[in-house]
Protein backbone atom coordinates (compact mmCIF):
# COMPACT_ATOMS: atom_id res chain seq x y z
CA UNK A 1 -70.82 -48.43 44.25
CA UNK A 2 -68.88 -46.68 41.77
CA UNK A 3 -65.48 -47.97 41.01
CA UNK A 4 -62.83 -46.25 38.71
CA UNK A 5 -58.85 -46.13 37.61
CA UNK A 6 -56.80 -43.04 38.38
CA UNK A 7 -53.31 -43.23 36.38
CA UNK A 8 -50.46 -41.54 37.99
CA UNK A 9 -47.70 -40.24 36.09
CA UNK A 10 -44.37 -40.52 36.93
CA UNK A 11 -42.63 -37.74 38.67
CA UNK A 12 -40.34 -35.64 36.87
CA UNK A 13 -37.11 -36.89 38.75
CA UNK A 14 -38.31 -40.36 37.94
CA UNK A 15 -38.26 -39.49 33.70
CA UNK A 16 -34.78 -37.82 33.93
CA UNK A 17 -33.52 -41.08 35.99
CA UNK A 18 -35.15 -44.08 34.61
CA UNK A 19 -37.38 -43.31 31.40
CA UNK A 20 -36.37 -40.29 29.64
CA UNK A 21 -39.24 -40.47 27.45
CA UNK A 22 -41.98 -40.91 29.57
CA UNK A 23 -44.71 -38.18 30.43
CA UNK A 24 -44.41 -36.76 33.38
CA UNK A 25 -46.15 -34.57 36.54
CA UNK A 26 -44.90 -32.75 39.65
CA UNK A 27 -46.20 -33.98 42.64
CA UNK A 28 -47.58 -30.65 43.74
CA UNK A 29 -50.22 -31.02 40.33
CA UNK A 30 -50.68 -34.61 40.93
CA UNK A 31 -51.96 -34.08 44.46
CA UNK A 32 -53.79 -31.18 43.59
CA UNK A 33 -55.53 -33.79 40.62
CA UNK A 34 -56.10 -36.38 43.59
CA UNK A 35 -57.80 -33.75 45.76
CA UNK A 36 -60.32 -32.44 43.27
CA UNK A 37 -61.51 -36.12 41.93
CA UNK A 38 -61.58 -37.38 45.65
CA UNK A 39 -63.66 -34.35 46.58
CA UNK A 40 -66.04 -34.71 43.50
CA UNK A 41 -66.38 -38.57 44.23
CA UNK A 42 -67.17 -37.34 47.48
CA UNK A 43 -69.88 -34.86 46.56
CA UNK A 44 -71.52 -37.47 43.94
CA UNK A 45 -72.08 -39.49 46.65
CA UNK A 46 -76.25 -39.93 47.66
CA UNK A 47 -76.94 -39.94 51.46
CA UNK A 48 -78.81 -42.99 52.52
């Protein structure tokens, strides 16, 4: 089984609240990012 880390950024309400400097993402990209690797771990994956 492959195993793997997906960092999240903070969202950009987040950085203006708590940590101005931080890097930042709007949901809408992150989710789209989540979709794509989720659906390419998916297709990677061998059928027994």
């Amino acid at each position: 089984m492959k195993v793997g880390f997906v960092h999240i950024t903070a969202l950009p309400e987040q950085v203006i609240k708590y940590w101005s400097e931080s890097p930042f993402m709007p949901i809408e990209m992150t989710r789209q990012a989540l979709s794509l690797i989720i659906s390419r771990q998916i297709q990677s994956i061998d059928p027994i």
